[in-house]
PDB file of N, CA and C in Angstrom:
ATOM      1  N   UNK A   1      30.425   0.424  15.662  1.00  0.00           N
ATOM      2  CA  UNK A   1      29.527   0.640  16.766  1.00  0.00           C
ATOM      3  C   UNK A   1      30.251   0.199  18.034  1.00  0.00           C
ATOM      4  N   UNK A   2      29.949   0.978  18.898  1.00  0.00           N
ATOM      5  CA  UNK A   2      31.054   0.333  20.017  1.00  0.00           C
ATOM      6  C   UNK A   2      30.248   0.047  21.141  1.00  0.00           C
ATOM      7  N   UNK A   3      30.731  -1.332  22.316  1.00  0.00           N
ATOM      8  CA  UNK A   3      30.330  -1.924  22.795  1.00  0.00           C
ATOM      9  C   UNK A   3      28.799  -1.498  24.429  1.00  0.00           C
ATOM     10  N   UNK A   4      29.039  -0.071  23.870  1.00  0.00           N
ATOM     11  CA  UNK A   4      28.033   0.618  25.022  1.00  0.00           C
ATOM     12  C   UNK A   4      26.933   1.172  24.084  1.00  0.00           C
ATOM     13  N   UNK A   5      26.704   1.503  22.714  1.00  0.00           N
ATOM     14  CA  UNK A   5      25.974   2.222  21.894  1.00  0.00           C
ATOM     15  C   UNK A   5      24.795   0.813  21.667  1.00  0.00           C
ATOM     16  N   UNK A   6      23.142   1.323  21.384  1.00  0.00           N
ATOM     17  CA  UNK A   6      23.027   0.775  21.183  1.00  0.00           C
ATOM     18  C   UNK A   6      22.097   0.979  19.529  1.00  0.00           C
ATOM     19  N   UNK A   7      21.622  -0.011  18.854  1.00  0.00           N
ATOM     20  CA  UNK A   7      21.806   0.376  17.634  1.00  0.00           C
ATOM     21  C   UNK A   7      20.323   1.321  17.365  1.00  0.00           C
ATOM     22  N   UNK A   8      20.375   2.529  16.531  1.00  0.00           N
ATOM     23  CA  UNK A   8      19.294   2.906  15.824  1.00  0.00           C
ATOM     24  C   UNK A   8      18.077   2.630  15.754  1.00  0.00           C
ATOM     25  N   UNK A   9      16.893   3.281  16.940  1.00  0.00           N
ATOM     26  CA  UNK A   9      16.061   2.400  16.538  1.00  0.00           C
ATOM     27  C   UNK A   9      14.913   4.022  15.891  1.00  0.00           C
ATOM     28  N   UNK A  10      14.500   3.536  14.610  1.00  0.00           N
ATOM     29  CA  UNK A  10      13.681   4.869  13.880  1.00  0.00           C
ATOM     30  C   UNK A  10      11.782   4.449  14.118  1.00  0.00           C
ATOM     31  N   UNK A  11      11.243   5.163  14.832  1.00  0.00           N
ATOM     32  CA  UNK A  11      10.068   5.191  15.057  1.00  0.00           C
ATOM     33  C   UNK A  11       9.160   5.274  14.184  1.00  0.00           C
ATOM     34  N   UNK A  12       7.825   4.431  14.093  1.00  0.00           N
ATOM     35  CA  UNK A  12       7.027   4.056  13.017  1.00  0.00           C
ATOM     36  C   UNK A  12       7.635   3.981  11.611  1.00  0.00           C
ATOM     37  N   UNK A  13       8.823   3.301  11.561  1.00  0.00           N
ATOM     38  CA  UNK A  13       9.097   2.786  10.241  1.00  0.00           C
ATOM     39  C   UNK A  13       8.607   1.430  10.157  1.00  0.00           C
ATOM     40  N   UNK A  14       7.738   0.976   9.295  1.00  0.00           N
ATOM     41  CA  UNK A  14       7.639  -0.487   9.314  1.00  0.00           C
ATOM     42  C   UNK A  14       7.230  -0.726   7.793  1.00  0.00           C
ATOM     43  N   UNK A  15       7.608  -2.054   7.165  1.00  0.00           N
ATOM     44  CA  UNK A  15       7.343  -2.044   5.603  1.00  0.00           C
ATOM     45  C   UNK A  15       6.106  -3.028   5.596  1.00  0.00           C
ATOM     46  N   UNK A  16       5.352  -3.442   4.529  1.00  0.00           N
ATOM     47  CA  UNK A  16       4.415  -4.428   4.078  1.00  0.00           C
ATOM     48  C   UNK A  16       4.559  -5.901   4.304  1.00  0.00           C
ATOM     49  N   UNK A  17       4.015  -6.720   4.956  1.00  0.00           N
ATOM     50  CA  UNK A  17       4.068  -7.734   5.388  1.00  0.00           C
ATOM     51  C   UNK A  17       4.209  -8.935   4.420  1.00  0.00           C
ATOM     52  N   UNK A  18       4.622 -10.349   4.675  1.00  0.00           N
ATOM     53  CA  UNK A  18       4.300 -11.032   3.577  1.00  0.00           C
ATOM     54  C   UNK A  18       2.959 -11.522   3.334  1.00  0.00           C
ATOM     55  N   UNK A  19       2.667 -11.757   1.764  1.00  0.00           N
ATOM     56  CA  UNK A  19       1.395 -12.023   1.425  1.00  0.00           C
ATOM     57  C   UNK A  19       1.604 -12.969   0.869  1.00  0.00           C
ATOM     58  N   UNK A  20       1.512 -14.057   1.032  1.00  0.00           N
ATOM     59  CA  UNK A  20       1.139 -15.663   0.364  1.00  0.00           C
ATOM     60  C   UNK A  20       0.890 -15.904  -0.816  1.00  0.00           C
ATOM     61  N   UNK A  21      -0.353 -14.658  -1.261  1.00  0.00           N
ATOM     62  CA  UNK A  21      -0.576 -14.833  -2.650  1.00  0.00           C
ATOM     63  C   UNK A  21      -0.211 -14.178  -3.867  1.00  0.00           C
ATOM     64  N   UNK A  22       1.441 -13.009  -3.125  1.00  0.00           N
ATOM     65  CA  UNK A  22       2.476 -12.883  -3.739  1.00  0.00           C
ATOM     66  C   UNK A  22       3.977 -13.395  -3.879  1.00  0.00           C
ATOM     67  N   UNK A  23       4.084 -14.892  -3.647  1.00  0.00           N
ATOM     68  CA  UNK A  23       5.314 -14.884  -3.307  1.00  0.00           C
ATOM     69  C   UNK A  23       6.950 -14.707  -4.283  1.00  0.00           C
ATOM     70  N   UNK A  24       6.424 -13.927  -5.287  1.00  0.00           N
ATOM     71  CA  UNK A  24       7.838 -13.522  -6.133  1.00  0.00           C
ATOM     72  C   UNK A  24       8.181 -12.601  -5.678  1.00  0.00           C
ATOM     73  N   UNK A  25       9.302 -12.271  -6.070  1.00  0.00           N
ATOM     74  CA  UNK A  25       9.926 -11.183  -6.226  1.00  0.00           C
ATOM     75  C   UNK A  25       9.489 -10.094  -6.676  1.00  0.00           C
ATOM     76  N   UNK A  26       8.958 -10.567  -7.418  1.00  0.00           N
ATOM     77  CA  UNK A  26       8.210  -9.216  -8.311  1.00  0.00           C
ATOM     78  C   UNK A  26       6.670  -8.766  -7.712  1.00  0.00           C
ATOM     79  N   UNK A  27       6.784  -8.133  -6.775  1.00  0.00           N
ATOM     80  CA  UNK A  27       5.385  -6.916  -6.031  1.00  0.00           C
ATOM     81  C   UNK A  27       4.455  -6.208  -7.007  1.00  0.00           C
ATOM     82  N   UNK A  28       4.610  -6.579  -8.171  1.00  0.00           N
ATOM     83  CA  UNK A  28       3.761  -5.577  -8.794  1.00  0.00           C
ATOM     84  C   UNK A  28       1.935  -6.031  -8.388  1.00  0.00           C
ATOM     85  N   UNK A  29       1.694  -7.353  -8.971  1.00  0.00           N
ATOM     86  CA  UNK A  29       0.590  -7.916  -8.362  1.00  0.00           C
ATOM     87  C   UNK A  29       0.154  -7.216  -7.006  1.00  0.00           C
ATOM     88  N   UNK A  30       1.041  -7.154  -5.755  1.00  0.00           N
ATOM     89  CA  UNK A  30       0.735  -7.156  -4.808  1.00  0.00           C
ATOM     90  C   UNK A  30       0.127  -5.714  -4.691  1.00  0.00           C
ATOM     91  N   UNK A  31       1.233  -4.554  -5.179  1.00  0.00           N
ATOM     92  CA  UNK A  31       1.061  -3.199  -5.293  1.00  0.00           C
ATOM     93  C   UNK A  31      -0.142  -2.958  -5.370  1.00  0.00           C
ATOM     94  N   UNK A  32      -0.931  -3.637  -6.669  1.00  0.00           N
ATOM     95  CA  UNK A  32      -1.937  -3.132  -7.377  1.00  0.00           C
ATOM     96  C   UNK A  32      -3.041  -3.786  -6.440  1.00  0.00           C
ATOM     97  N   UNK A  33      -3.384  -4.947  -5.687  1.00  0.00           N
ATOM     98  CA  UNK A  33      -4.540  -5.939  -5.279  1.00  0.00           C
ATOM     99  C   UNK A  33      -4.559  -4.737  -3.874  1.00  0.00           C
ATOM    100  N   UNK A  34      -3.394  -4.198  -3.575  1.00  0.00           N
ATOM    101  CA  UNK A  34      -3.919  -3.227  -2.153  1.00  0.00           C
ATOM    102  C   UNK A  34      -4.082  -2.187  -2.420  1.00  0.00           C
ATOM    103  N   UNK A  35      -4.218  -1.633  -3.766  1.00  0.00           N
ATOM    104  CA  UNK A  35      -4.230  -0.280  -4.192  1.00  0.00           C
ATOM    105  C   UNK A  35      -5.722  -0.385  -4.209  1.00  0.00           C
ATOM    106  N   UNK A  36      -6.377  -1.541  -5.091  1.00  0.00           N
ATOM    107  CA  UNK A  36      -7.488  -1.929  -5.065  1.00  0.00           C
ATOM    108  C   UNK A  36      -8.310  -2.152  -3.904  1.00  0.00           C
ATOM    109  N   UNK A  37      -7.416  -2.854  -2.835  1.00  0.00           N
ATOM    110  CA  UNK A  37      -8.173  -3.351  -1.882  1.00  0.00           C
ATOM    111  C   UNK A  37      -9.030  -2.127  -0.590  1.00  0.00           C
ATOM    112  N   UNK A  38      -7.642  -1.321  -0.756  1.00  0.00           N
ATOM    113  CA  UNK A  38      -8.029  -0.225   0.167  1.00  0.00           C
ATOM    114  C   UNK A  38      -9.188   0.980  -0.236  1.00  0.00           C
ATOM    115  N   UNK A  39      -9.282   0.489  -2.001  1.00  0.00           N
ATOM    116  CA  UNK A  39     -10.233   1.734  -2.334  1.00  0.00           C
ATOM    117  C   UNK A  39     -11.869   0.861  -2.436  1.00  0.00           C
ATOM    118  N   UNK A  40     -11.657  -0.648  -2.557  1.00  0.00           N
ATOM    119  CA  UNK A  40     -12.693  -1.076  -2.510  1.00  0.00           C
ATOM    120  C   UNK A  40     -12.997  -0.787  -0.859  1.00  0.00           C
ATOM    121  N   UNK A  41     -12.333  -0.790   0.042  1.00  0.00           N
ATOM    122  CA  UNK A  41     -12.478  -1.335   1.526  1.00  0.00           C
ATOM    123  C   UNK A  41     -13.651  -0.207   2.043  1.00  0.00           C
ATOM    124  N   UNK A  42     -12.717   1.452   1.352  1.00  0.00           N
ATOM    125  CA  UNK A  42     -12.974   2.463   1.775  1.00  0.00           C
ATOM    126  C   UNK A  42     -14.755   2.958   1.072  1.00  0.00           C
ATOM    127  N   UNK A  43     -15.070   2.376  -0.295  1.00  0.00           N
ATOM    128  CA  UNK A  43     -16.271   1.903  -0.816  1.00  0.00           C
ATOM    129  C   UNK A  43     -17.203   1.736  -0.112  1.00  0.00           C
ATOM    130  N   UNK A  44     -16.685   0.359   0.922  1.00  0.00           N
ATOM    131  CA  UNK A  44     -17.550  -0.241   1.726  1.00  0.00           C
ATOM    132  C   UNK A  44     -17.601   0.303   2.823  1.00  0.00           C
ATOM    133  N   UNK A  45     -16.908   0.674   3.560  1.00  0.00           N
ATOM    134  CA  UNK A  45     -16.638   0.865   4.753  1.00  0.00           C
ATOM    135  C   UNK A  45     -17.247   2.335   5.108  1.00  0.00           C
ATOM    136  N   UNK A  46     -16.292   2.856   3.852  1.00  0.00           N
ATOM    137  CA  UNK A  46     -16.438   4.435   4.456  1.00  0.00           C
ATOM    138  C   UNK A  46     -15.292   5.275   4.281  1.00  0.00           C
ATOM    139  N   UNK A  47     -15.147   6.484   3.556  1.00  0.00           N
ATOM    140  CA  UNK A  47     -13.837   7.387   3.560  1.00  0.00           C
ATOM    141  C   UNK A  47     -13.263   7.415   4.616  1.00  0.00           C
ATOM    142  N   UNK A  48     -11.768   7.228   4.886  1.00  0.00           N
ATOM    143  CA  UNK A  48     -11.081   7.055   6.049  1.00  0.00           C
ATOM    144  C   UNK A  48     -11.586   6.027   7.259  1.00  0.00           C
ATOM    145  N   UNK A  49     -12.285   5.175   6.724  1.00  0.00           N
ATOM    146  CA  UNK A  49     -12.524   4.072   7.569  1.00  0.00           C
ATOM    147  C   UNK A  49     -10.941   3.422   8.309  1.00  0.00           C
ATOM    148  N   UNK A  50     -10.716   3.113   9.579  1.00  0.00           N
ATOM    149  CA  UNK A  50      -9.483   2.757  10.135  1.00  0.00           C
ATOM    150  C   UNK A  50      -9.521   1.063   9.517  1.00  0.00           C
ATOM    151  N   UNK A  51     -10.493   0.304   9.717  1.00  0.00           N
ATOM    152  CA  UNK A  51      -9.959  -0.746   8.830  1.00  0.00           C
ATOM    153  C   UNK A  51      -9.127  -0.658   7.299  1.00  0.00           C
ATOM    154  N   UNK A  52      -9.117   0.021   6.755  1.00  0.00           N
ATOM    155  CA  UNK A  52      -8.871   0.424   5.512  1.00  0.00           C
ATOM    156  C   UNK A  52      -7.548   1.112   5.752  1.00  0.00           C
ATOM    157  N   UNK A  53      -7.133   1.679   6.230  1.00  0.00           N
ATOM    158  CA  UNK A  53      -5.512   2.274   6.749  1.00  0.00           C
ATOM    159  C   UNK A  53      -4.615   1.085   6.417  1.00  0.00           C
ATOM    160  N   UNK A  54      -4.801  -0.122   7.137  1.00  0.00           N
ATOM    161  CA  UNK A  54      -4.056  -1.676   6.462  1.00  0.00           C
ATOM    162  C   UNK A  54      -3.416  -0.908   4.767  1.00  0.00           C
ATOM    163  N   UNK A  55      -4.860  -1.549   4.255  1.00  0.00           N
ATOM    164  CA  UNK A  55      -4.461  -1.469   2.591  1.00  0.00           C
ATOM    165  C   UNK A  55      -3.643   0.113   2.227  1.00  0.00           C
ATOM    166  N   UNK A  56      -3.656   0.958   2.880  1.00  0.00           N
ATOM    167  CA  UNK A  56      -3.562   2.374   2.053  1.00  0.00           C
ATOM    168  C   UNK A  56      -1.854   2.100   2.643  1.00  0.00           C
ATOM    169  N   UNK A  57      -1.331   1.745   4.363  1.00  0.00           N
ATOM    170  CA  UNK A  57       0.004   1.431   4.477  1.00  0.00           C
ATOM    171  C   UNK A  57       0.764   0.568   3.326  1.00  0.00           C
ATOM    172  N   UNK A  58       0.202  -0.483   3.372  1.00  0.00           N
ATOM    173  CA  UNK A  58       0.897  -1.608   1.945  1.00  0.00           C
ATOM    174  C   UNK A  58       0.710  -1.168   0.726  1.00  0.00           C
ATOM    175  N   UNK A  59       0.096  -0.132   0.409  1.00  0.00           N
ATOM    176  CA  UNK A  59      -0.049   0.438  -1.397  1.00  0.00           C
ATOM    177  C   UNK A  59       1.036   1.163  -1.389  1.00  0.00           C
ATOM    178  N   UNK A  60       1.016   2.276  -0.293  1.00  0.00           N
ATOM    179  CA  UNK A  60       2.207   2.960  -0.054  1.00  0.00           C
ATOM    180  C   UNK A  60       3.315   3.111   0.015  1.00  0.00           C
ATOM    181  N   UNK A  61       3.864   1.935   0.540  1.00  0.00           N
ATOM    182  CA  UNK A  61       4.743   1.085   0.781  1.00  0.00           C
ATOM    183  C   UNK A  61       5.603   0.268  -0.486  1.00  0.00           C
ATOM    184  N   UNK A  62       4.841  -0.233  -0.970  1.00  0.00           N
ATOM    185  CA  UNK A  62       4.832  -1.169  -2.334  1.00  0.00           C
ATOM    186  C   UNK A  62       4.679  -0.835  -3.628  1.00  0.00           C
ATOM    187  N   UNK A  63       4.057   0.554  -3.748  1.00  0.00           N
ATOM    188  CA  UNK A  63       3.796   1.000  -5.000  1.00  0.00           C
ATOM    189  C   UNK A  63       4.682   2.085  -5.368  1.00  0.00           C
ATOM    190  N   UNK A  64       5.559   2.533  -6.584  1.00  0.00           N
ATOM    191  CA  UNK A  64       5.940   3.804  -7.018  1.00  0.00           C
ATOM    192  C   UNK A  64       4.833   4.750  -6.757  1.00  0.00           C
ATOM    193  N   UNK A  65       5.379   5.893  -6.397  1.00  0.00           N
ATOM    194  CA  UNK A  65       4.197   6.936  -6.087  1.00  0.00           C
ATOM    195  C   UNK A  65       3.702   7.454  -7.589  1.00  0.00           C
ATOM    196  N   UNK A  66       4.467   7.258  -8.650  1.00  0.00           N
ATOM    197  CA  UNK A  66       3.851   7.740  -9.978  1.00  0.00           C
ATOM    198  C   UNK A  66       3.126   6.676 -10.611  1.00  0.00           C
ATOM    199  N   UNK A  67       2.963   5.410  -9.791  1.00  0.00           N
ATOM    200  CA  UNK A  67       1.848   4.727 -10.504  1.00  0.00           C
ATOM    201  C   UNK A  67       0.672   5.108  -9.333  1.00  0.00           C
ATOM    202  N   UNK A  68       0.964   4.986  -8.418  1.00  0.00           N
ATOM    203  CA  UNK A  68      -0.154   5.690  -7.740  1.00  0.00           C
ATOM    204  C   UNK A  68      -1.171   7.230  -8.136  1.00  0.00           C
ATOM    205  N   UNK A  69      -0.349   7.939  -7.951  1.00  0.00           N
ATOM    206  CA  UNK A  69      -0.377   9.614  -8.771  1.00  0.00           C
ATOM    207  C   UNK A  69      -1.410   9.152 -10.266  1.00  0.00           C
ATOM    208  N   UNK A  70      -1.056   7.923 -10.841  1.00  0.00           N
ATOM    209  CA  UNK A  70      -1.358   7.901 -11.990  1.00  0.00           C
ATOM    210  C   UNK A  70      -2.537   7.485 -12.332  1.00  0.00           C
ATOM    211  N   UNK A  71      -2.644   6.254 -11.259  1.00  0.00           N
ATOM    212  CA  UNK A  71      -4.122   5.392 -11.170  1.00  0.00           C
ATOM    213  C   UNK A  71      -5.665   5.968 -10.495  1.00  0.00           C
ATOM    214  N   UNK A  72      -4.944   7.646  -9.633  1.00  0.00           N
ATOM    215  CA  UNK A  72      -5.527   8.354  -8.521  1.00  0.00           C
ATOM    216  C   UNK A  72      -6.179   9.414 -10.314  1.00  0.00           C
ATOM    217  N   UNK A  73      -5.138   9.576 -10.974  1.00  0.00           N
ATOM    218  CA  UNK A  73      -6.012  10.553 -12.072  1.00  0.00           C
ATOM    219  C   UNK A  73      -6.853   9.596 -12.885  1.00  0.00           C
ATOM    220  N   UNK A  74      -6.860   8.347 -13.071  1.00  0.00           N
ATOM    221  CA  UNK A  74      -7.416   7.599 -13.761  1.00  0.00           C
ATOM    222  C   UNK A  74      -8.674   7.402 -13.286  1.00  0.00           C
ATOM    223  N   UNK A  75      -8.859   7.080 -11.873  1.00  0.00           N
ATOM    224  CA  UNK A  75      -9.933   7.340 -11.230  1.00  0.00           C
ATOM    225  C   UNK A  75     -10.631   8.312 -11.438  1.00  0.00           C
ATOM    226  N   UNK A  76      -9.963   9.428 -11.232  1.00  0.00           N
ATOM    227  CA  UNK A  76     -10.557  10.698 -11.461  1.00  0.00           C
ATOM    228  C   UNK A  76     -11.333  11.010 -12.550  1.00  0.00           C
ATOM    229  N   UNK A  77     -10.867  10.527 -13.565  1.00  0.00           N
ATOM    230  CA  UNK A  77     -11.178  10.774 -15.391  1.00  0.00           C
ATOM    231  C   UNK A  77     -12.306   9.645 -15.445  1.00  0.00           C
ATOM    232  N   UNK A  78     -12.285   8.552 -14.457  1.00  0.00           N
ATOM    233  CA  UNK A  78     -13.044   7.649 -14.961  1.00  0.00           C
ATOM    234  C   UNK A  78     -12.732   6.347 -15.965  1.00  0.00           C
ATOM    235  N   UNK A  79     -11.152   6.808 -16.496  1.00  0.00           N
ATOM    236  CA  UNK A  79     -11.116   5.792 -16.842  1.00  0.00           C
ATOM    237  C   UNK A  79      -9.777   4.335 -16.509  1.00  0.00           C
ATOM    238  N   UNK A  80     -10.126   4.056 -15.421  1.00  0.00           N
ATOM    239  CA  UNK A  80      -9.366   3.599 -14.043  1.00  0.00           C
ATOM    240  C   UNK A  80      -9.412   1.501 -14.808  1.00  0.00           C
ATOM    241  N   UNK A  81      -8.929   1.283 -15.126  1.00  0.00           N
ATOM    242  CA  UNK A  81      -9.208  -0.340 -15.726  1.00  0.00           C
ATOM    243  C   UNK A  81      -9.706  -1.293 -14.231  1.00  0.00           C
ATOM    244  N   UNK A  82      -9.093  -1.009 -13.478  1.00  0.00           N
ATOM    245  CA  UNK A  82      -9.607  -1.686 -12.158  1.00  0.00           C
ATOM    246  C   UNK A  82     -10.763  -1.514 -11.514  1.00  0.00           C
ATOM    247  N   UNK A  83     -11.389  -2.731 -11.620  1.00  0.00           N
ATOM    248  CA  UNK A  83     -12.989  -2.826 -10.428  1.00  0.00           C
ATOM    249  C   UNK A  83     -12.480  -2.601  -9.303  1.00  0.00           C
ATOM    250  N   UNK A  84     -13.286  -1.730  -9.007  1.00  0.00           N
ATOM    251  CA  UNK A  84     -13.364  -1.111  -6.835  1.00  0.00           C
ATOM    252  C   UNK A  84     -14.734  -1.299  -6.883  1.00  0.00           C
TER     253      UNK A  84
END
Protein backbone atom coordinates (compact mmCIF):
# COMPACT_ATOMS: atom_id res chain seq x y z
CA UNK A 1 0.00 0.00 0.00
CA UNK A 2 1.71 3.11 -0.64
CA UNK A 3 2.02 6.13 1.39
CA UNK A 4 -0.93 8.33 -0.38
CA UNK A 5 -3.60 5.28 -0.76
CA UNK A 6 -5.84 4.97 1.73
CA UNK A 7 -7.01 1.60 2.95
CA UNK A 8 -10.38 -0.18 1.73
CA UNK A 9 -13.15 0.87 3.29
CA UNK A 10 -16.42 -1.76 2.17
CA UNK A 11 -19.82 -0.29 3.05
CA UNK A 12 -22.33 -1.93 5.44
CA UNK A 13 -20.09 -4.77 6.18
CA UNK A 14 -20.28 -5.27 9.84
CA UNK A 15 -20.18 -8.79 11.81
CA UNK A 16 -22.09 -9.82 15.25
CA UNK A 17 -21.12 -8.21 18.28
CA UNK A 18 -19.78 -9.74 21.46
CA UNK A 19 -22.22 -11.52 23.67
CA UNK A 20 -21.17 -12.24 27.25
CA UNK A 21 -23.23 -15.14 27.45
CA UNK A 22 -21.18 -16.67 24.67
CA UNK A 23 -17.79 -16.33 25.44
CA UNK A 24 -16.10 -19.48 23.59
CA UNK A 25 -15.04 -19.97 20.68
CA UNK A 26 -17.47 -22.05 19.72
CA UNK A 27 -20.82 -19.73 18.36
CA UNK A 28 -22.97 -22.43 18.02
CA UNK A 29 -25.02 -21.51 21.29
CA UNK A 30 -24.98 -18.06 20.13
CA UNK A 31 -26.17 -18.92 16.40
CA UNK A 32 -29.09 -20.71 17.67
CA UNK A 33 -30.34 -18.15 20.97
CA UNK A 34 -30.60 -15.34 17.88
CA UNK A 35 -32.10 -17.59 15.50
CA UNK A 36 -34.55 -18.01 18.31
CA UNK A 37 -34.49 -14.66 19.51
CA UNK A 38 -35.40 -12.91 16.33
CA UNK A 39 -38.31 -15.36 15.60
CA UNK A 40 -39.56 -15.06 19.11
CA UNK A 41 -39.04 -11.06 18.81
CA UNK A 42 -40.90 -11.09 15.45
CA UNK A 43 -43.89 -13.31 17.46
CA UNK A 44 -44.14 -10.49 19.62
CA UNK A 45 -43.54 -7.66 17.92
CA UNK A 46 -44.69 -8.28 14.58
CA UNK A 47 -43.42 -9.67 11.01
CA UNK A 48 -40.61 -7.43 10.03
CA UNK A 49 -40.76 -5.53 13.14
CA UNK A 50 -37.31 -3.15 12.96
CA UNK A 51 -36.53 -4.10 16.52
CA UNK A 52 -36.13 -7.59 15.42
CA UNK A 53 -33.64 -6.83 12.35
CA UNK A 54 -30.84 -6.91 15.51
CA UNK A 55 -31.50 -10.73 15.91
CA UNK A 56 -32.12 -11.68 12.09
CA UNK A 57 -28.33 -9.53 11.39
CA UNK A 58 -26.52 -11.86 14.16
CA UNK A 59 -28.33 -15.26 13.00
CA UNK A 60 -27.10 -14.36 9.69
CA UNK A 61 -24.01 -13.60 10.41
CA UNK A 62 -23.26 -16.50 12.82
CA UNK A 63 -25.17 -19.24 11.49
CA UNK A 64 -24.33 -21.68 8.35
CA UNK A 65 -27.06 -20.87 5.98
CA UNK A 66 -27.89 -24.77 5.81
CA UNK A 67 -28.66 -24.84 9.38
CA UNK A 68 -30.72 -22.00 8.90
CA UNK A 69 -32.44 -23.34 5.47
CA UNK A 70 -32.89 -26.29 7.78
CA UNK A 71 -34.48 -25.01 11.01
CA UNK A 72 -36.73 -22.51 8.48
CA UNK A 73 -38.19 -26.17 7.03
CA UNK A 74 -38.49 -27.46 10.46
CA UNK A 75 -40.59 -24.70 11.33
CA UNK A 76 -42.42 -25.16 8.47
CA UNK A 77 -43.24 -29.01 9.08
CA UNK A 78 -43.79 -28.14 12.60
CA UNK A 79 -41.42 -30.02 13.83
CA UNK A 80 -38.83 -27.22 14.90
CA UNK A 81 -37.31 -28.56 18.68
CA UNK A 82 -36.99 -24.87 19.66
CA UNK A 83 -39.61 -22.74 21.75
CA UNK A 84 -40.40 -19.29 19.88
Amino acid sequence: MSPNSEPLKLPGLKTAPWDPRFPNQNQTKYCFQSYLDFHRCEKIKGEGHNVCQYFKDVFQDMCPNEWVQKWDDQRSAGTFAGKI
